[in-house]
N, C-alpha and C. Protein backbone atom coordinates (compact mmCIF):
# COMPACT_ATOMS: atom_id res chain seq x y z
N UNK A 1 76.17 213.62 132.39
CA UNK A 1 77.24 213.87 133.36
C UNK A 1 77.79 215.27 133.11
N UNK A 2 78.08 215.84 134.13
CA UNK A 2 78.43 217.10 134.07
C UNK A 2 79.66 217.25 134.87
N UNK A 3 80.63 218.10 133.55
CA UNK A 3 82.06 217.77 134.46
C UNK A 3 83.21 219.29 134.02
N UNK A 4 83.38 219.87 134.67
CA UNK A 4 83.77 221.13 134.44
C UNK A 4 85.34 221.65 135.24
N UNK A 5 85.94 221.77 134.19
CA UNK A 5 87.82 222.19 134.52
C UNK A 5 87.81 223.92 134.75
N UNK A 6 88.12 224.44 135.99
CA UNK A 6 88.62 225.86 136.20
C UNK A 6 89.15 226.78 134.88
N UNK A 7 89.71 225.76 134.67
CA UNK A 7 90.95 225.72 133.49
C UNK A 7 89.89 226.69 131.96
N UNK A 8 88.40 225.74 131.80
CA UNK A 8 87.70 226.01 130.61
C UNK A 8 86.62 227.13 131.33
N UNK A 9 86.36 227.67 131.66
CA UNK A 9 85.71 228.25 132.67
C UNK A 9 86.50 229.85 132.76
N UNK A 10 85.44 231.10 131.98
CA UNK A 10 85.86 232.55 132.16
C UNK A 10 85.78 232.92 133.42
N UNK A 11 87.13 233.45 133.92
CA UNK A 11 87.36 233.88 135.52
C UNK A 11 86.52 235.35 135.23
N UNK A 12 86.24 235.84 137.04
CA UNK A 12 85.46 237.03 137.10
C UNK A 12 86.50 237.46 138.02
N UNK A 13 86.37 238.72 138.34
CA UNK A 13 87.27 239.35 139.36
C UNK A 13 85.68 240.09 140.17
N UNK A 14 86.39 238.97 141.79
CA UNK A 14 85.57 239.37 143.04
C UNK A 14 86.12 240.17 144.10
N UNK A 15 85.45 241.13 144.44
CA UNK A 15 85.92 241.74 146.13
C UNK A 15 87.24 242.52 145.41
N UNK A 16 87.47 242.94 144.30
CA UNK A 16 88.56 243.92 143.96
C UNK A 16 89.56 242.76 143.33
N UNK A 17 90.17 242.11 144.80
CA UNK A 17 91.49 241.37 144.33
C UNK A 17 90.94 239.83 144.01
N UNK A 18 89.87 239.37 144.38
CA UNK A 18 89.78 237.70 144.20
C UNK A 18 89.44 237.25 142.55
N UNK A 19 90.02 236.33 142.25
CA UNK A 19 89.53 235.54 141.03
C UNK A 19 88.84 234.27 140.77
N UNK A 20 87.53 234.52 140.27
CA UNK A 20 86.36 233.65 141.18
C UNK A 20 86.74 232.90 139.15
N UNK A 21 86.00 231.30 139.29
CA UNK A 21 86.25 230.32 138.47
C UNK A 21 84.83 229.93 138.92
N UNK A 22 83.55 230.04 138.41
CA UNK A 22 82.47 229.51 138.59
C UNK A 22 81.78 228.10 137.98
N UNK A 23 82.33 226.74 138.45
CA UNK A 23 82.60 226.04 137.88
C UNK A 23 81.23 225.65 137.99
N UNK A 24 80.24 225.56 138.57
CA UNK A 24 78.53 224.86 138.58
C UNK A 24 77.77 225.80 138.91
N UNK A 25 76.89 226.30 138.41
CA UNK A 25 76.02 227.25 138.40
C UNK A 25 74.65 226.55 138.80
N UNK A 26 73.67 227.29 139.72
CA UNK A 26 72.16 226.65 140.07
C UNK A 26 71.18 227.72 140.25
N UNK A 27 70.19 227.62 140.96
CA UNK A 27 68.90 228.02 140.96
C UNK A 27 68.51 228.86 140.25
N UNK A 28 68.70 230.44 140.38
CA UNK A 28 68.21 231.77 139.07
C UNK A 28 68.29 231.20 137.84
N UNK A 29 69.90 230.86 138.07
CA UNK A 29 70.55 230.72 136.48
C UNK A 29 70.22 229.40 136.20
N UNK A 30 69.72 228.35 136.80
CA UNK A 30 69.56 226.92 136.05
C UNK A 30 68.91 227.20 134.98
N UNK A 31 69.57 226.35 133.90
CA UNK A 31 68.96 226.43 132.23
C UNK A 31 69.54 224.94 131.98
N UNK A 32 68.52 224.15 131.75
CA UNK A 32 69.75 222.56 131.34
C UNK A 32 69.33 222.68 130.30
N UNK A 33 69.49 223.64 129.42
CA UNK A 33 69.77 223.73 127.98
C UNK A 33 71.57 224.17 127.74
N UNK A 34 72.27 224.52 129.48
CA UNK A 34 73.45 224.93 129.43
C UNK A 34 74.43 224.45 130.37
N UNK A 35 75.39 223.53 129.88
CA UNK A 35 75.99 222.09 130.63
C UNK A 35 76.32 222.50 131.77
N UNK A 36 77.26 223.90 132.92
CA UNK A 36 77.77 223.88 134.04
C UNK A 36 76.20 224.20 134.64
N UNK A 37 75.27 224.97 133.92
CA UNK A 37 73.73 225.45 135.12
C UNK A 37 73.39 224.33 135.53
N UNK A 38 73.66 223.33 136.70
CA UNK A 38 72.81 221.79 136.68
C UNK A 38 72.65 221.61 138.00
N UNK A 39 72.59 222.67 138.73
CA UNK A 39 72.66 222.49 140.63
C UNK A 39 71.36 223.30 140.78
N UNK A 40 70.14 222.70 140.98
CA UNK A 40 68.80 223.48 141.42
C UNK A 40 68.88 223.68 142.94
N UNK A 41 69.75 222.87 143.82
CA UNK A 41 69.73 223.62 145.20
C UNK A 41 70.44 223.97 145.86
N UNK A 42 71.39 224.34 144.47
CA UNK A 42 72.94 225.42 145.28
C UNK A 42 72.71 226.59 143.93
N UNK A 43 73.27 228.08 144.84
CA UNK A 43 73.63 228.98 143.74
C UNK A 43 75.21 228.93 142.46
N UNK A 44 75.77 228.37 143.45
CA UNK A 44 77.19 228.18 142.63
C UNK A 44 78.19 227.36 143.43
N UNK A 45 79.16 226.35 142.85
CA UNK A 45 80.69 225.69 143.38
C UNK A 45 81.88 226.98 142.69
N UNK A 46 82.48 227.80 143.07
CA UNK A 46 83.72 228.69 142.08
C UNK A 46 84.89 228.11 142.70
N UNK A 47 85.72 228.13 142.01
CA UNK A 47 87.26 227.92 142.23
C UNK A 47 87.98 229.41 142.15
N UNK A 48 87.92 229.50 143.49
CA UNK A 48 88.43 231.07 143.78
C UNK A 48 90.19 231.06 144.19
N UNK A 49 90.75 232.35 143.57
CA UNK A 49 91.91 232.60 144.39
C UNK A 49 92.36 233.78 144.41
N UNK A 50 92.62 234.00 145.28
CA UNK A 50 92.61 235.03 146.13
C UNK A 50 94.26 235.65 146.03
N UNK A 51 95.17 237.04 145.47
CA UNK A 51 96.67 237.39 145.62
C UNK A 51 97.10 237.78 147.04
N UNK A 52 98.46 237.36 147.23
CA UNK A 52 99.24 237.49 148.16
C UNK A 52 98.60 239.01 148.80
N UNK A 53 98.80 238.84 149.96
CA UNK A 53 98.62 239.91 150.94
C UNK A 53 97.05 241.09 150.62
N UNK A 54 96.26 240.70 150.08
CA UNK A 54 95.04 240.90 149.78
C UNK A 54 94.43 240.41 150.15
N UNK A 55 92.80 240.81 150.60
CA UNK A 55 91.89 240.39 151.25
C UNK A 55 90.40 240.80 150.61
N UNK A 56 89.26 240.41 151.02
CA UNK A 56 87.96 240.70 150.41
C UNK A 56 87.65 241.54 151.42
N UNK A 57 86.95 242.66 151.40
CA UNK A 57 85.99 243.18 151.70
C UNK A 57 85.37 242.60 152.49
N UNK A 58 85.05 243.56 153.93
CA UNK A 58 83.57 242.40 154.77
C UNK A 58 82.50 243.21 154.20
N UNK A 59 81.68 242.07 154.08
CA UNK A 59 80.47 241.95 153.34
C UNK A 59 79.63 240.75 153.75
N UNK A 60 78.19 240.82 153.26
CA UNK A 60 77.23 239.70 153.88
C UNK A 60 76.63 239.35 152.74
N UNK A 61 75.90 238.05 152.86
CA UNK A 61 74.95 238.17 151.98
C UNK A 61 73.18 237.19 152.67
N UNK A 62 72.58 237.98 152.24
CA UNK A 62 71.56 238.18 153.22
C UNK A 62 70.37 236.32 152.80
N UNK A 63 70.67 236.19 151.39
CA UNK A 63 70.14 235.39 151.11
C UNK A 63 70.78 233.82 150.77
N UNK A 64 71.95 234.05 150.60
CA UNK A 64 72.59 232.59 150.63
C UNK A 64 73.84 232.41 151.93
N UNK A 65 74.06 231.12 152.22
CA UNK A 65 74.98 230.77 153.12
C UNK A 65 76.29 229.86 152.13
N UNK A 66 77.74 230.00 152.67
CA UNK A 66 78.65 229.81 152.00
C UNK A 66 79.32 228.69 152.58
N UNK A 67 79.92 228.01 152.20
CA UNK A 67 81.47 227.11 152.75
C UNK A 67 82.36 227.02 151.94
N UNK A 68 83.43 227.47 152.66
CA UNK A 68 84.76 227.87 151.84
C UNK A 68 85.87 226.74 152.25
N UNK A 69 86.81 225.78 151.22
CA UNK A 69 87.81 225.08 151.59
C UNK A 69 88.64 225.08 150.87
N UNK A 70 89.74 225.06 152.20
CA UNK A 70 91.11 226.04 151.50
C UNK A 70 91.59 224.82 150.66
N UNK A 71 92.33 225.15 149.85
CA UNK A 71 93.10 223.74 148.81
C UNK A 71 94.21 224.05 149.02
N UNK A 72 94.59 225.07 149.21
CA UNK A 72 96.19 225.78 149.11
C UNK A 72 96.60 227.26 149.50
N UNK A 73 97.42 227.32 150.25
CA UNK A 73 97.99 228.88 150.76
C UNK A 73 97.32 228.56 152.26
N UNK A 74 97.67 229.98 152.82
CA UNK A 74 97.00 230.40 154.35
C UNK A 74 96.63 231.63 154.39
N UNK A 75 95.47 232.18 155.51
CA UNK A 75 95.26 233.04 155.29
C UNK A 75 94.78 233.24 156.89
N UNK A 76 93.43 234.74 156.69
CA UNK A 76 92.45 234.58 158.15
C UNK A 76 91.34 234.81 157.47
N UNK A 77 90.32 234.24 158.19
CA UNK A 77 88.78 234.34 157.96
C UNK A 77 87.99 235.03 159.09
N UNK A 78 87.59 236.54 158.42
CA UNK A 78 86.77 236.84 159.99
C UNK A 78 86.06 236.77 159.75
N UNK A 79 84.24 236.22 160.63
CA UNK A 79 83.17 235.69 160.51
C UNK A 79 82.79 236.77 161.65
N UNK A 80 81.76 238.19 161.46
CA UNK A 80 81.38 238.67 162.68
C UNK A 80 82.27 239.11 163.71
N UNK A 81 83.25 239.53 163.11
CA UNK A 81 84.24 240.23 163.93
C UNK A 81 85.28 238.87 164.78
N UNK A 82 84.56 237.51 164.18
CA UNK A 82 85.94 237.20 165.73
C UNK A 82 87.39 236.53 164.11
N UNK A 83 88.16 236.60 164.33
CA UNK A 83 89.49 235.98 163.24
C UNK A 83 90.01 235.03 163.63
N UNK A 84 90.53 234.06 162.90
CA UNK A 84 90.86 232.92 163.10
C UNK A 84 91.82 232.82 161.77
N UNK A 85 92.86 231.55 162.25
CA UNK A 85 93.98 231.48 161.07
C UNK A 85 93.32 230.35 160.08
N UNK A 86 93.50 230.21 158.90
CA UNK A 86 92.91 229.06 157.72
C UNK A 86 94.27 228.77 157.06
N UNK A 87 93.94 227.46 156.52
CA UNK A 87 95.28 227.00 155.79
C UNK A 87 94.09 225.83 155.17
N UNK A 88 94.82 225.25 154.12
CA UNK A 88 94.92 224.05 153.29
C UNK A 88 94.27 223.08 154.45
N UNK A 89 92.99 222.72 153.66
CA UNK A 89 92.17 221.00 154.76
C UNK A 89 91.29 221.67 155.15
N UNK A 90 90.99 223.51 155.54
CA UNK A 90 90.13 224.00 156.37
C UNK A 90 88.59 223.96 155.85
N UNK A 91 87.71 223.76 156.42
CA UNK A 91 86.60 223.91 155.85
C UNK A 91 86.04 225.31 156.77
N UNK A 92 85.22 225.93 156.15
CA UNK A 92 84.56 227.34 156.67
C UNK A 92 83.30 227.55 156.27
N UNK A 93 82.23 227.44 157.30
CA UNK A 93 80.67 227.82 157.32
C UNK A 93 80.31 228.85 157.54
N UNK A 94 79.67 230.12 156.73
CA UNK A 94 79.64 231.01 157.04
C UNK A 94 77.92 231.24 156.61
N UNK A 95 77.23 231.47 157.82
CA UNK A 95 76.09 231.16 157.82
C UNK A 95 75.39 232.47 157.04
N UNK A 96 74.33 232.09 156.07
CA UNK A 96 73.62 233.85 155.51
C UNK A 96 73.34 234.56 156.35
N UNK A 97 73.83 235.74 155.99
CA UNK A 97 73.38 237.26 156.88
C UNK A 97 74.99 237.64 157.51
N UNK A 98 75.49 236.60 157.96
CA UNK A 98 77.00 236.73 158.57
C UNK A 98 78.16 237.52 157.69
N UNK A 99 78.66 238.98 158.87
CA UNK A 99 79.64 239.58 157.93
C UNK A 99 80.48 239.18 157.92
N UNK A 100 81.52 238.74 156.75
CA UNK A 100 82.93 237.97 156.47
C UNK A 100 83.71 238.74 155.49
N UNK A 101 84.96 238.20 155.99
CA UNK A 101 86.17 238.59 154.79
C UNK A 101 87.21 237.27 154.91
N UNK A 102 87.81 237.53 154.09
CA UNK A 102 89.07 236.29 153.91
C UNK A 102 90.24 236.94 153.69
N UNK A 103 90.99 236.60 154.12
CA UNK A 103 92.25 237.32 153.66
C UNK A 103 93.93 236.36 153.39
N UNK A 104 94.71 237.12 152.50
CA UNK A 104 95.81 235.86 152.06
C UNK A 104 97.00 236.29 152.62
N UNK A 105 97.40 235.99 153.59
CA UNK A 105 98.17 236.03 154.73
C UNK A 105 99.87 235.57 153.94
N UNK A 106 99.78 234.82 153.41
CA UNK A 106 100.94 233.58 152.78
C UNK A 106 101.48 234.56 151.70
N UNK A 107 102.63 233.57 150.72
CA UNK A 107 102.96 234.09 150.27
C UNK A 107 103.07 233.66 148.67
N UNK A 108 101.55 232.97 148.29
CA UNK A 108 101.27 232.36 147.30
C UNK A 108 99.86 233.08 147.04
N UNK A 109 99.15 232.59 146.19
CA UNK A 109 97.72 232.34 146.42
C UNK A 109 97.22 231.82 147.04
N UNK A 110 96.42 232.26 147.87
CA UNK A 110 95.10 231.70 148.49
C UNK A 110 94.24 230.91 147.55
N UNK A 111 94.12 229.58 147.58
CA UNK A 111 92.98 228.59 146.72
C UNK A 111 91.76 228.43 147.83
N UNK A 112 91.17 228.50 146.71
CA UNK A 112 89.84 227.78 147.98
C UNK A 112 88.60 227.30 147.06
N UNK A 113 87.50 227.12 147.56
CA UNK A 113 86.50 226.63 146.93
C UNK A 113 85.18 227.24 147.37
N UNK A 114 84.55 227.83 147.34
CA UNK A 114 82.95 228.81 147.58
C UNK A 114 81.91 227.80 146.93
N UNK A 115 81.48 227.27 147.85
CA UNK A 115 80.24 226.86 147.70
C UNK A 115 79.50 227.38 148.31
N UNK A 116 77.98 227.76 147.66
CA UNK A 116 76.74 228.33 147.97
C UNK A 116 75.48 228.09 147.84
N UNK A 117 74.69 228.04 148.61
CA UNK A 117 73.45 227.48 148.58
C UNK A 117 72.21 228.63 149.41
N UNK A 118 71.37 228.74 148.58
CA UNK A 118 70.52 229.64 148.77
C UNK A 118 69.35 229.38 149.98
N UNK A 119 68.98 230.20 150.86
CA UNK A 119 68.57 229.97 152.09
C UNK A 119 66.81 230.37 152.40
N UNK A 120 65.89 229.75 152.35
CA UNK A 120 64.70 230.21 152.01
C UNK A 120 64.23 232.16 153.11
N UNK A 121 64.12 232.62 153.13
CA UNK A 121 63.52 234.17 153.62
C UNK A 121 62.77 233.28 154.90
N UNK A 122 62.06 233.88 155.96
CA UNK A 122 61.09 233.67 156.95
C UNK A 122 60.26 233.61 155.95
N UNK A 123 59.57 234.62 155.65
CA UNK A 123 58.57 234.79 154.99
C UNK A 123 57.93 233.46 154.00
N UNK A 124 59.26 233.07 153.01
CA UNK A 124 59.25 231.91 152.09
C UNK A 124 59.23 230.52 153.10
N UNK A 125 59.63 230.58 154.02
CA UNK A 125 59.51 229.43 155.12
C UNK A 125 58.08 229.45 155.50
N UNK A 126 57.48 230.30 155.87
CA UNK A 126 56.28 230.33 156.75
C UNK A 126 55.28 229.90 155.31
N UNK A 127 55.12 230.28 154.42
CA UNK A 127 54.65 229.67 153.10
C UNK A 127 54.67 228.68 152.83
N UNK A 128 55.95 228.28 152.91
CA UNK A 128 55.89 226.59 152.44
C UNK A 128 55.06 226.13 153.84
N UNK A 129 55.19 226.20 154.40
CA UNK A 129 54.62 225.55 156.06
C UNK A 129 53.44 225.36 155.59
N UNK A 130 52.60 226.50 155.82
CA UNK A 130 51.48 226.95 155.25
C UNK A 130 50.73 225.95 154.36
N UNK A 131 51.47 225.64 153.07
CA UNK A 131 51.10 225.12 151.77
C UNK A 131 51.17 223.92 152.47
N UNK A 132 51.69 223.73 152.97
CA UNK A 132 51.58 221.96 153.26
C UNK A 132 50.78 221.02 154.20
């Protein structure tokens, strides 16, 4: 069983202002010689939060797709230029390749949760096809 507290877990600092908590680690990094690496078909679960009136960077990422849910605070999420308001309950799909930012609107932290899961290439698609 694998069971992992934010709390025991070295924070990283993301996008300048965010503070990412990488609580399950998968695919590159799987090693089950090492208790949080235990997700072979996600890249990572982090317990992110994000300071008052700060935002991430838009940015993409070409090879994995994300979903972000807010736990606490409010903010906006732009996905491809269109913005929308997020709060606490929200869930957010942000498909790979898609440019995004988040931002903490409120006047707390922004909580949320980044989950990621890695997205096979065309190329790696047409292969597996292939092979089978």
């Amino acid at each position: 069983m694998v069971i992992t507290n934010w709390r025991d877990v070295s924070p990283s600092i993301v996008h300048d202002f965010g503070i990412d908590y990488k609580l399950l680690k998968g695919q590159e990094s799987f090693d089950p010689a090492v208790k949080n690496f235990c997700m072979k078909g996600m890249l990572y679960v982090a317990y992110a939060m994000l300071q008052e009136g700060k935002a991430y960077e838009a940015h993409a990422h070409g090879d994995h797709e994300e979903v972000y849910y807010v736990i606490s605070g409010k903010g906006q999420m732009t996905i491809n230029g269109e913005t929308r308001s997020i709060r606490d309950g929200d869930a957010v799909f942000i498909p790979a390749g898609d440019t995004h930012s988040i931002a903490n609107t409120g006047e707390n932290f922004l909580i949320f949760l980044a989950f990621s899961a890695q997205v096979p290439q065309e190329g790696q698609e047409r292969e597996k096809a292939d092979s089978q």
